[in-house]
N, C-alpha and C. Protein backbone atom coordinates (compact mmCIF):
# COMPACT_ATOMS: atom_id res chain seq x y z
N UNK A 1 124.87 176.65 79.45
CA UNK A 1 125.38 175.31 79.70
C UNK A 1 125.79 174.67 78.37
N UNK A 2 126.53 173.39 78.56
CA UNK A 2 127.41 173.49 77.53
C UNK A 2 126.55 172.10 76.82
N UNK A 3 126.46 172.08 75.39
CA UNK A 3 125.54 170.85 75.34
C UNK A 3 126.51 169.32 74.63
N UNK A 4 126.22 168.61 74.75
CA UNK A 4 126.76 167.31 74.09
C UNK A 4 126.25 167.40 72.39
N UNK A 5 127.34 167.20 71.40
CA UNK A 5 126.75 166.60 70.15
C UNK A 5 126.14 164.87 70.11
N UNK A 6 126.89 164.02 71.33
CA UNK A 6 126.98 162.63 71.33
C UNK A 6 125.92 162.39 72.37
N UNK A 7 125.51 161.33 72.13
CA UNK A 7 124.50 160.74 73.00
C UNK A 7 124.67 159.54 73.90
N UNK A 8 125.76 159.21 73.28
CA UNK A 8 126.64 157.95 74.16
C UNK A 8 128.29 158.22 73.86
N UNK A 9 128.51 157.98 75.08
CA UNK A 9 130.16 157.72 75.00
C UNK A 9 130.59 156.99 75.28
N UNK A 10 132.05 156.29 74.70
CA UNK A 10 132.65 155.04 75.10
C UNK A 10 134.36 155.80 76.18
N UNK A 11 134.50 155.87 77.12
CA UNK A 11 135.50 156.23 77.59
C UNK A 11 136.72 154.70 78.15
N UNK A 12 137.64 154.36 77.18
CA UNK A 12 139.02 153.71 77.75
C UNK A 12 139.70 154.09 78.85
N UNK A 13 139.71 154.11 79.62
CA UNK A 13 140.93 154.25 80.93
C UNK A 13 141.75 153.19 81.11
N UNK A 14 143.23 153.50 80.45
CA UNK A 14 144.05 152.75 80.82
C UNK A 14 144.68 152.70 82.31
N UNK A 15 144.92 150.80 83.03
CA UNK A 15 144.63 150.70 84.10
C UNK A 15 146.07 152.00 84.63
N UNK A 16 146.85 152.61 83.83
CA UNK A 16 148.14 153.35 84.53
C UNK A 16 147.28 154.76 84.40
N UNK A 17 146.20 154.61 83.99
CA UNK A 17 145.93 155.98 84.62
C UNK A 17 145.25 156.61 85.93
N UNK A 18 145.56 154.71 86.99
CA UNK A 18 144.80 154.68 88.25
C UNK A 18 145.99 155.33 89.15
N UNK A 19 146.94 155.13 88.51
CA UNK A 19 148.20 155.08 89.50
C UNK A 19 148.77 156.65 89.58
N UNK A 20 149.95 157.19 90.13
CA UNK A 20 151.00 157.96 90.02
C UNK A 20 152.01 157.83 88.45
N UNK A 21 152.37 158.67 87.91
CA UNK A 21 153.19 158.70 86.59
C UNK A 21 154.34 157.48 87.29
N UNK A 22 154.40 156.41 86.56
CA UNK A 22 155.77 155.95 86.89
C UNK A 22 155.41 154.81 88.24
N UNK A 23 154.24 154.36 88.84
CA UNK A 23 154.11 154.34 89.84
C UNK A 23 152.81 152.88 89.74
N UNK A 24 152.70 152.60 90.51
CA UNK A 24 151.76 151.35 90.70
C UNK A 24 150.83 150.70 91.56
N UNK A 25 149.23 149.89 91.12
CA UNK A 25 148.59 149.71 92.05
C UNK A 25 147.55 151.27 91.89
N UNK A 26 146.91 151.62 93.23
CA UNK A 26 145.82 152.40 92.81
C UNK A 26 145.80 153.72 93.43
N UNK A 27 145.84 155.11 93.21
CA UNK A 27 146.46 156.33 94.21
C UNK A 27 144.92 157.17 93.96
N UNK A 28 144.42 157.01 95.18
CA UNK A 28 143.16 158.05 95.15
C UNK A 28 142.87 158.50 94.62
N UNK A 29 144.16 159.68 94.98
CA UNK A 29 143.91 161.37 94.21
C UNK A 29 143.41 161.38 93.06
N UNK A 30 144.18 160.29 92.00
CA UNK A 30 144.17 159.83 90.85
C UNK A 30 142.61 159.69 90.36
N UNK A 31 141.88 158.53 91.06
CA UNK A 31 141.05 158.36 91.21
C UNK A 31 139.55 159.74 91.73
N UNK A 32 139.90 159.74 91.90
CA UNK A 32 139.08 161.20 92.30
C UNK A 32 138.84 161.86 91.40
N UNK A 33 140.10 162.20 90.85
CA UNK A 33 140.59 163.50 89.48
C UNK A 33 139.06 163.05 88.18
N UNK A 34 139.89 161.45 88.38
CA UNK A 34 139.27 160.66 86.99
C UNK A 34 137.32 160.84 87.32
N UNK A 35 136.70 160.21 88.70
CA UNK A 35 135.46 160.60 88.34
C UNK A 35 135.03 161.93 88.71
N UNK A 36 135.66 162.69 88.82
CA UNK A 36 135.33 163.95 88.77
C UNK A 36 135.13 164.71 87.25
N UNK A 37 135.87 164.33 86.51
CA UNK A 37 135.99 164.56 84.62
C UNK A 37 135.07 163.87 84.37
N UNK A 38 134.57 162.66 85.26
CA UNK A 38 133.75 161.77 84.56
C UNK A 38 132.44 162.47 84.56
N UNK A 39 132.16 163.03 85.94
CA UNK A 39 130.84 163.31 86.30
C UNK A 39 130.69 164.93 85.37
N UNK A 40 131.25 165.39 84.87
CA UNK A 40 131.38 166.83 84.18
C UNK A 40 130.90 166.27 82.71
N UNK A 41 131.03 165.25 82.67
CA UNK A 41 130.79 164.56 81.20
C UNK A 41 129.45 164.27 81.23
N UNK A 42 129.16 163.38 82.45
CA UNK A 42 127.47 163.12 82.24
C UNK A 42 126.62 164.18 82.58
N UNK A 43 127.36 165.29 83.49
CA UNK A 43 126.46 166.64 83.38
C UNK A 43 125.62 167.29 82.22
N UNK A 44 127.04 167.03 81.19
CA UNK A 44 126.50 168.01 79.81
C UNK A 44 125.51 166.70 79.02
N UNK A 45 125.07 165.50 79.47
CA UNK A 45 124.18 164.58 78.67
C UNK A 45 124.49 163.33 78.60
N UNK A 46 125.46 163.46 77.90
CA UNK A 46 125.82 161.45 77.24
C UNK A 46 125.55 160.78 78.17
N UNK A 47 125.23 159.37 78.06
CA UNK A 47 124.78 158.10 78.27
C UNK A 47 126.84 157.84 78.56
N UNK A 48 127.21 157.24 79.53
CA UNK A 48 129.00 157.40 79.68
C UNK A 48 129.00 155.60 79.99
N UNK A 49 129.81 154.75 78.83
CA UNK A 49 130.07 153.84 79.82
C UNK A 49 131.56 153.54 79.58
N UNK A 50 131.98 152.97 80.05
CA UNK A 50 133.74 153.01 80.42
C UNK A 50 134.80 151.57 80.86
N UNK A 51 135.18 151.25 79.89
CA UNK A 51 136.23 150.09 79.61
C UNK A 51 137.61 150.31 80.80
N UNK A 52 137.86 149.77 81.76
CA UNK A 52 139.16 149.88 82.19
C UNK A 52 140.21 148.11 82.02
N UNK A 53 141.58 149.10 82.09
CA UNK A 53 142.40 148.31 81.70
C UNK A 53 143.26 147.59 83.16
N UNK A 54 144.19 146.68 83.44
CA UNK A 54 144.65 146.11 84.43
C UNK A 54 146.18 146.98 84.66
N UNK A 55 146.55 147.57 83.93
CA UNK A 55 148.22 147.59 83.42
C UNK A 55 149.05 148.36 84.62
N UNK A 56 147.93 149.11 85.69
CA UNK A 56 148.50 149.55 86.89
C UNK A 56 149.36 148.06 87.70
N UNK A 57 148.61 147.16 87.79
CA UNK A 57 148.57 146.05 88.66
C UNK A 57 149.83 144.99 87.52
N UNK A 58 149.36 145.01 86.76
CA UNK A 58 150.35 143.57 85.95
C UNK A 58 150.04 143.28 84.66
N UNK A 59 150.62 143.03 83.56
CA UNK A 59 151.50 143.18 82.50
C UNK A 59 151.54 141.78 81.53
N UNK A 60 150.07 140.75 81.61
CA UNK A 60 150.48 139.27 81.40
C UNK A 60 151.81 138.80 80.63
N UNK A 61 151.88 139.38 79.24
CA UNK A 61 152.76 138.81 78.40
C UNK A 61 154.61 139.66 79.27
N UNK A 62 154.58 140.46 79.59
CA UNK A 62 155.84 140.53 80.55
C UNK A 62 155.92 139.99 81.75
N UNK A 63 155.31 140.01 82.55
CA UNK A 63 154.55 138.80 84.26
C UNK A 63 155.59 137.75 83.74
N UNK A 64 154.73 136.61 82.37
CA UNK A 64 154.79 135.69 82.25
C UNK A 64 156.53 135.37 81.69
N UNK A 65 157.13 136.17 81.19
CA UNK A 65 159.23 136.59 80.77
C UNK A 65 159.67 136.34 81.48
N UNK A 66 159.24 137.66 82.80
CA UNK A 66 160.13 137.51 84.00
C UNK A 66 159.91 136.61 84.64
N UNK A 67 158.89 136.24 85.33
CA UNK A 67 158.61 135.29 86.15
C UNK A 67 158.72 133.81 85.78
N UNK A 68 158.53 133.57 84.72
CA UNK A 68 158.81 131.95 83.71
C UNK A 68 157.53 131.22 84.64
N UNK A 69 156.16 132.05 83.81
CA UNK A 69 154.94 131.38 84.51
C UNK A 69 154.11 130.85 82.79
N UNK A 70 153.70 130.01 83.01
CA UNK A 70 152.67 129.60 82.11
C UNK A 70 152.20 131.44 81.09
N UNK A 71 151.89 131.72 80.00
CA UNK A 71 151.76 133.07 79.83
C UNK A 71 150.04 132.86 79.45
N UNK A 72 149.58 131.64 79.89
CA UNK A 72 147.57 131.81 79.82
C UNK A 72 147.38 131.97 81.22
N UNK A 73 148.36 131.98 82.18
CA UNK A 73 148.33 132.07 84.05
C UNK A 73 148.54 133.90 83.96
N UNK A 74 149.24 134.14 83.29
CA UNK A 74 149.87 135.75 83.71
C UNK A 74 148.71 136.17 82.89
N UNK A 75 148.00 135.95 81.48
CA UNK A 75 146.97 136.65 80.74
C UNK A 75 145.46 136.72 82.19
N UNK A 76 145.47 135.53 82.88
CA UNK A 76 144.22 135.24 83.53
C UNK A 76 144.42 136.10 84.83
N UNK A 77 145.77 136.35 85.52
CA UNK A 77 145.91 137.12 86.59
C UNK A 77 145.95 138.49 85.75
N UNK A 78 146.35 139.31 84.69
CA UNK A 78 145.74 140.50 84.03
C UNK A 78 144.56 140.53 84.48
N UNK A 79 143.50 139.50 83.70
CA UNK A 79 142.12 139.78 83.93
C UNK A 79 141.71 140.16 85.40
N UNK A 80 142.24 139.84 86.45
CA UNK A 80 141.72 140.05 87.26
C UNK A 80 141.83 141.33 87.72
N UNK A 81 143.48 141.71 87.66
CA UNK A 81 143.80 143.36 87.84
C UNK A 81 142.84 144.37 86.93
N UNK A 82 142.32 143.62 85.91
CA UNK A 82 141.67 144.68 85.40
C UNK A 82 140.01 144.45 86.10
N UNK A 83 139.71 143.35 86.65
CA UNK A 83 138.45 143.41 87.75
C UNK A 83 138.78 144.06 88.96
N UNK A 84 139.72 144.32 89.25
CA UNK A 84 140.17 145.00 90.77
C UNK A 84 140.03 146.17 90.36
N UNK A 85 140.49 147.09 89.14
CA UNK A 85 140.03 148.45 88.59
C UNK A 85 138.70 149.10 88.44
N UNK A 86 137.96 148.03 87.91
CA UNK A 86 136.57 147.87 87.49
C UNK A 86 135.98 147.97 88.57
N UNK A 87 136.18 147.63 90.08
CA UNK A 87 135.68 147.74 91.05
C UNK A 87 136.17 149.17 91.79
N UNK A 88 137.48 149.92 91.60
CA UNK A 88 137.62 150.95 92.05
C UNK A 88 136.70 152.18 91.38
């Protein structure tokens, strides 16, 4: 069996890596893939905790261009896409 040098890991998932290449919002398969790598990770030891990002869902500082919204309204609807991730 294969052993860990690390005892904790910090894993980033950016929120487009919930989606399809090119594609948006949240695609299972995707999802699956991801805690499946995940769980192969805490097999071999580390302590795993994991930052996700919104960027599947929305984009504040572009949201706020196109749309001509307040850009602390498009930063605060980010936050949330990235709580809608956090929950997948």
């Amino acid at each position: 069996m294969v052993e860990s040098k690390y005892n904790r890991v910090l894993l980033k998932l950016s929120g487009e890596s919930f989606c399809k290449p090119g594609g948006f919002g949240i695609d299972g398969s995707a999802l699956e893939s991801i805690a499946k790598r995940i769980l192969e990770i805490c097999k071999v030891g580390p302590q795993v905790a994991i930052v996700v990002g919104g960027g599947n869902f929305l984009r504040g500082e572009n949201f706020s261009k196109v749309c001509k919204i307040p850009r602390n309204t498009a930063d605060y609807m980010g936050m949330l896409a990235t709580i809608i991730n956090a929950c997948a």
